[in-house]
C-alpha atoms as a PDB file:
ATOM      1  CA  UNK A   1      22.618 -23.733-100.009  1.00  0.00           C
ATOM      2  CA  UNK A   2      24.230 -21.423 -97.170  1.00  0.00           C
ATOM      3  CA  UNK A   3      21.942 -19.242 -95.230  1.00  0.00           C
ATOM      4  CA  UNK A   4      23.185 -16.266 -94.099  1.00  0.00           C
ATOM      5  CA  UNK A   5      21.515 -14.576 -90.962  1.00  0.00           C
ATOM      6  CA  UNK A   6      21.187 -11.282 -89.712  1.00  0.00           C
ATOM      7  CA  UNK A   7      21.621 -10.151 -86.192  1.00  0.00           C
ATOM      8  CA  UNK A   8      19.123  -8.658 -84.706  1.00  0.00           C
ATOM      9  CA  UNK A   9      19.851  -5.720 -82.732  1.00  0.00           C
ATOM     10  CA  UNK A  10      19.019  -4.750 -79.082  1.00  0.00           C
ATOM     11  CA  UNK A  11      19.332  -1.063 -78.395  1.00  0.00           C
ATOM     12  CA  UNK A  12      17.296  -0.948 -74.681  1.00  0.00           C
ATOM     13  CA  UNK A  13      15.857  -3.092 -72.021  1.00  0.00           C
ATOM     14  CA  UNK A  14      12.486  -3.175 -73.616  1.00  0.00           C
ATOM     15  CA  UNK A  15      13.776  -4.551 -76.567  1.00  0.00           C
ATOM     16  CA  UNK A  16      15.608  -7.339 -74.644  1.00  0.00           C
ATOM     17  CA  UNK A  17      12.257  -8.277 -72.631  1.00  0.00           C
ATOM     18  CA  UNK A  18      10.222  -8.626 -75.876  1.00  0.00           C
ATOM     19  CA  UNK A  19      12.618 -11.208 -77.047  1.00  0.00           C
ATOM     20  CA  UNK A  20      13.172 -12.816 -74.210  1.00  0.00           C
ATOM     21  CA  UNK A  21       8.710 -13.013 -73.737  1.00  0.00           C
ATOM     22  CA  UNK A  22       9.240 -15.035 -76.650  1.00  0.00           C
ATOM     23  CA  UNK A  23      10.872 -17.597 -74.749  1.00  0.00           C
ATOM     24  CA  UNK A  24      14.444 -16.957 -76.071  1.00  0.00           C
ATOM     25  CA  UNK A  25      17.523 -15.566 -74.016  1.00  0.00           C
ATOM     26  CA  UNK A  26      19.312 -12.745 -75.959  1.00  0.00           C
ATOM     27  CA  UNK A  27      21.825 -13.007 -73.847  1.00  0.00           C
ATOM     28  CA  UNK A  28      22.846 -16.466 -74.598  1.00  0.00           C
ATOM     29  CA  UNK A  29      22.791 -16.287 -78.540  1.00  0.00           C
ATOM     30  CA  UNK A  30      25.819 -13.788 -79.199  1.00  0.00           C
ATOM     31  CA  UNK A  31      25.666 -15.249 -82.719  1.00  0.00           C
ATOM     32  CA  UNK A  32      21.825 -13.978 -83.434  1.00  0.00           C
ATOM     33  CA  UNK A  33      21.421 -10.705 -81.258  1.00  0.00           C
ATOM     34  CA  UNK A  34      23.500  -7.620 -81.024  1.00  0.00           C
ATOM     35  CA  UNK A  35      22.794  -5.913 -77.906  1.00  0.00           C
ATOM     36  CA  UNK A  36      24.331  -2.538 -77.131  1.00  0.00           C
ATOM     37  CA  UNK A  37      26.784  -2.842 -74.493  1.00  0.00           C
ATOM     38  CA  UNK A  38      25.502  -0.447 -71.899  1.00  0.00           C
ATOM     39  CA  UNK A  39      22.123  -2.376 -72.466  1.00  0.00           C
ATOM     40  CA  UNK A  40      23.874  -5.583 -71.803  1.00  0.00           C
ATOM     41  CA  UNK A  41      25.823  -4.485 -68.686  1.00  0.00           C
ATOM     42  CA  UNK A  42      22.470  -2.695 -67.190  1.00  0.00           C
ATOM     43  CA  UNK A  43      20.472  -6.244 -67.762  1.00  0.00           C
ATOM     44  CA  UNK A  44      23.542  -8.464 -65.949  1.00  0.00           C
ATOM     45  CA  UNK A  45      23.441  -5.672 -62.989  1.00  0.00           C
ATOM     46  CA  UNK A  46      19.732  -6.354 -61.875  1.00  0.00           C
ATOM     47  CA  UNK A  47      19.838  -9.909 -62.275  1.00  0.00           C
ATOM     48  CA  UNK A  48      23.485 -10.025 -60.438  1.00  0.00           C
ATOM     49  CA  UNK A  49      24.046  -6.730 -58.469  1.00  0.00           C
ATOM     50  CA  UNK A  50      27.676  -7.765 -56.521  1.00  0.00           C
ATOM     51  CA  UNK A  51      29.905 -10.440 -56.841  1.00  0.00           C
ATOM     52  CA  UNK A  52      29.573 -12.948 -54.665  1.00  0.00           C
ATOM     53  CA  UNK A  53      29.472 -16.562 -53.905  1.00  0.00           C
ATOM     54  CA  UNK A  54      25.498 -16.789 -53.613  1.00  0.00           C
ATOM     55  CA  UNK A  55      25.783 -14.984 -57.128  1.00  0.00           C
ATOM     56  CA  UNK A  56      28.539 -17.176 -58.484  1.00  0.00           C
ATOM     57  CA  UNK A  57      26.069 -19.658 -57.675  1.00  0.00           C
ATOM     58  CA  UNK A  58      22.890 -18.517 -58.922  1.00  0.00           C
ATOM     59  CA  UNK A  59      24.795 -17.637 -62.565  1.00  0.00           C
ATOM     60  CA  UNK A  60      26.323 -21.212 -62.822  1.00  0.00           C
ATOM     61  CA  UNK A  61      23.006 -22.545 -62.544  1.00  0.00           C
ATOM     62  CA  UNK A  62      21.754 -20.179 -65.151  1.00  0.00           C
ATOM     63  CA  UNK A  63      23.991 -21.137 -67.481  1.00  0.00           C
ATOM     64  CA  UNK A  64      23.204 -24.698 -67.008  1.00  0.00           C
ATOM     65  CA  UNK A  65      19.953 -23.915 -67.314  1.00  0.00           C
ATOM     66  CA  UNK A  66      19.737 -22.046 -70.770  1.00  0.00           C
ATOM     67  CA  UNK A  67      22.518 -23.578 -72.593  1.00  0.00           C
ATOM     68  CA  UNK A  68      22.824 -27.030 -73.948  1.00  0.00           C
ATOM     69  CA  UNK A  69      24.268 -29.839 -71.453  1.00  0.00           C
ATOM     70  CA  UNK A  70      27.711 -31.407 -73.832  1.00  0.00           C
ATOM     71  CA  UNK A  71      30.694 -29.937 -73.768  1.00  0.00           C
ATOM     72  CA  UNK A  72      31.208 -27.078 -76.665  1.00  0.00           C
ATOM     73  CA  UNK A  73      34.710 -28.369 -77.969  1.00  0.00           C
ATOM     74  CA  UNK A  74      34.735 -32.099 -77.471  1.00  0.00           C
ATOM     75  CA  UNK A  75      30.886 -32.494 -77.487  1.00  0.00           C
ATOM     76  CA  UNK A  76      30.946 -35.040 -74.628  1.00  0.00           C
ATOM     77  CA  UNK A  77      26.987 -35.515 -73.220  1.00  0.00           C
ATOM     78  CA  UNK A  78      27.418 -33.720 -69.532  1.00  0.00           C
ATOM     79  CA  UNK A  79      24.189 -35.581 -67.842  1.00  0.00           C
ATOM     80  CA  UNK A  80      24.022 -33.440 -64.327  1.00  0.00           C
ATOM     81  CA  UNK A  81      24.595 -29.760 -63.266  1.00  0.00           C
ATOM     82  CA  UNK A  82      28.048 -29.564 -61.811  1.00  0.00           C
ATOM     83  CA  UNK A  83      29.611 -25.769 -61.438  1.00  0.00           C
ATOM     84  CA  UNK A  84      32.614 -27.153 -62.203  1.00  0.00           C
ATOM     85  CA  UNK A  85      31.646 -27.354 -66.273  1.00  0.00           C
ATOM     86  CA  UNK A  86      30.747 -23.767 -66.318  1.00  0.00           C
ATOM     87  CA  UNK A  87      34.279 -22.080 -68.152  1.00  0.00           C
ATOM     88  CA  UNK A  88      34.985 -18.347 -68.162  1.00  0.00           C
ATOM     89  CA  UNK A  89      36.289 -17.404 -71.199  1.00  0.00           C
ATOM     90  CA  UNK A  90      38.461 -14.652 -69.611  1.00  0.00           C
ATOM     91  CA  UNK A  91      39.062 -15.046 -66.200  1.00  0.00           C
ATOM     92  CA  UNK A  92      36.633 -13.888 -63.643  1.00  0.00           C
ATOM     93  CA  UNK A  93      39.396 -12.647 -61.390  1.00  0.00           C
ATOM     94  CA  UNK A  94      40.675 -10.543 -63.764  1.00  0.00           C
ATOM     95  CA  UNK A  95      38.124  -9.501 -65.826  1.00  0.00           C
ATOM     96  CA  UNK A  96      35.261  -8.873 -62.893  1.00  0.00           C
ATOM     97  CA  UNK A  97      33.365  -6.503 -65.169  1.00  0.00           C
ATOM     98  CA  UNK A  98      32.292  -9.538 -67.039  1.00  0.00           C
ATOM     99  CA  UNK A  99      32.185 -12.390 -64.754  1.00  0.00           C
ATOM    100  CA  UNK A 100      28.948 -12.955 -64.911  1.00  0.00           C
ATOM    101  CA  UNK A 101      28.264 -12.036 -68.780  1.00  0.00           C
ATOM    102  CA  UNK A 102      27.055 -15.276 -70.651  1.00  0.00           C
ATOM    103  CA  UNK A 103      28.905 -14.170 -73.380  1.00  0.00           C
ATOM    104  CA  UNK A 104      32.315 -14.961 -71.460  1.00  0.00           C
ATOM    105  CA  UNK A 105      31.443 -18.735 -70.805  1.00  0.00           C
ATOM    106  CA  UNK A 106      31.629 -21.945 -72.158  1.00  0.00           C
ATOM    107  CA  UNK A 107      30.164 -24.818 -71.403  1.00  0.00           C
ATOM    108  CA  UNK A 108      32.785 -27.147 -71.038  1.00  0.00           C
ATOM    109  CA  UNK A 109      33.489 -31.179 -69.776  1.00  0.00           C
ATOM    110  CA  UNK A 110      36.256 -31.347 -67.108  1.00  0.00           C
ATOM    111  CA  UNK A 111      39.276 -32.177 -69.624  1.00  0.00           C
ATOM    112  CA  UNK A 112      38.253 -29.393 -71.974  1.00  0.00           C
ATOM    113  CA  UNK A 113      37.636 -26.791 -69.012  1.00  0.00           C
ATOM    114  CA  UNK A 114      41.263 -27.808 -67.819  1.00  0.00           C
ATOM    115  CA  UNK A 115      42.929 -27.479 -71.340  1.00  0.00           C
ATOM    116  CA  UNK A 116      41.489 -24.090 -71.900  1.00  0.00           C
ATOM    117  CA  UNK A 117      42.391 -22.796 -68.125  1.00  0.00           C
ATOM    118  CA  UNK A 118      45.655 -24.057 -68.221  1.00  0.00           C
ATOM    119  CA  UNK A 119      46.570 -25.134 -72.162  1.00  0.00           C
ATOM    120  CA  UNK A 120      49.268 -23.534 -73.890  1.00  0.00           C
ATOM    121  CA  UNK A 121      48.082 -21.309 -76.646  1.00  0.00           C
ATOM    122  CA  UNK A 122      48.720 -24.327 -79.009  1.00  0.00           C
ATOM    123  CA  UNK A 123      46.320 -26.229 -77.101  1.00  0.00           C
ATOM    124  CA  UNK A 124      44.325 -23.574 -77.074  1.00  0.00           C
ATOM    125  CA  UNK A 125      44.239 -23.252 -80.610  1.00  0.00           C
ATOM    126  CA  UNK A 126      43.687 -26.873 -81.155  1.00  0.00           C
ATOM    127  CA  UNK A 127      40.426 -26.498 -79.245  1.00  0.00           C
ATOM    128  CA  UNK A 128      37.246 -26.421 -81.236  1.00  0.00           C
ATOM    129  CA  UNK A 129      35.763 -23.036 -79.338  1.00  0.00           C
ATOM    130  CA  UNK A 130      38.965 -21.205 -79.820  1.00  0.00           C
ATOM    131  CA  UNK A 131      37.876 -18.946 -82.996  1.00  0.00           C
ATOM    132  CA  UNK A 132      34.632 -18.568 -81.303  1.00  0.00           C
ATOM    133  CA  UNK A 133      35.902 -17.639 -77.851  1.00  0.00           C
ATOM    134  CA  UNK A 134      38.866 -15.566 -79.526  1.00  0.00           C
ATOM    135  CA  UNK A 135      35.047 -13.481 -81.123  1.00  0.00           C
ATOM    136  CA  UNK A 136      33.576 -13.237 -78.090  1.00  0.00           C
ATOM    137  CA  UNK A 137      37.032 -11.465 -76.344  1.00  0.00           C
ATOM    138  CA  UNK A 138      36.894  -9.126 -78.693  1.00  0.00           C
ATOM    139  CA  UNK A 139      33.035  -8.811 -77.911  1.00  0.00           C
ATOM    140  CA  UNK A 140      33.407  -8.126 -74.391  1.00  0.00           C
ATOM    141  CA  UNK A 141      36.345  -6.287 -74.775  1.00  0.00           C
ATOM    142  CA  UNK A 142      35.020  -3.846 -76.419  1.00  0.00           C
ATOM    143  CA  UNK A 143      32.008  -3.649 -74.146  1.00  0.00           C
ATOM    144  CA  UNK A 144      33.534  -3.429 -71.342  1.00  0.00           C
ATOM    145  CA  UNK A 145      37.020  -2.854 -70.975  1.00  0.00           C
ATOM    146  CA  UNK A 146      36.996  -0.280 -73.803  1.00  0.00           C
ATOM    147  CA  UNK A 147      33.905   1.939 -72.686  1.00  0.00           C
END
């Protein structure tokens, strides 16, 4: 039997910091929590308030830290932190706004991270994440580049 979930929706910071007290970051489950974009920029400014490398730094090791440690398309086991297997979805050079926006990253082993940087778009679409990451443009496009 399919079970069909509803998102949960995060209109303000307090929201957002009751689920997260409950030991779960919103942030990182795009598939489970809606959170209105201007919430979602306004929580990614205090914990990363310029772009820099300290800060390109400190989110890599987030990301590590809160997501799962395989890669997402070929499911490979990654066994130690390495920047390197932290993908932007969209570029960070030329989408800034959202460089440091879980949403925009995959976790992904060094063949996978290649194919999706440099892939053709059959490649791409070959990929296991590419429906998923193709969701989460559309995501972030809308919350940032749109507003």
């Amino acid at each position: 039997m399919m079970m069909i979930h509803k998102m949960m929706k995060i209109n303000s910071i307090a929201e957002y910091k009751s689920v997260k007290a409950g030991w779960v970051e919103p942030l990182s489950f795009f598939q489970l929590f809606e959170i209105e974009p201007s919430v979602r920029k306004q929580i990614i400014k205090s914990m990363f308030p310029i772009s820099s490398p300290e800060n390109d730094s400190k989110f890599y090791k987030w990301m590590w830290d809160i997501n799962a440690h395989w890669c997402e398309n070929c499911g490979k086991p990654l066994k130690t932190y390495w920047a390197g297997y932290i993908s932007h979805i969209m570029s960070r050079g030329a989408h800034t706004e959202c460089r440091y926006d879980p949403l925009n990253v995959n976790i992904l082993c060094n063949t996978c991270h290649s194919k999706w940087e440099t892939g053709t778009l059959k490649e791409k679409r070959s990929m296991y994440v590419y429906w998923t990451n193709k969701e989460r443009i559309d995501i972030l496009r809308n919350s940032y580049i749109v507003q």
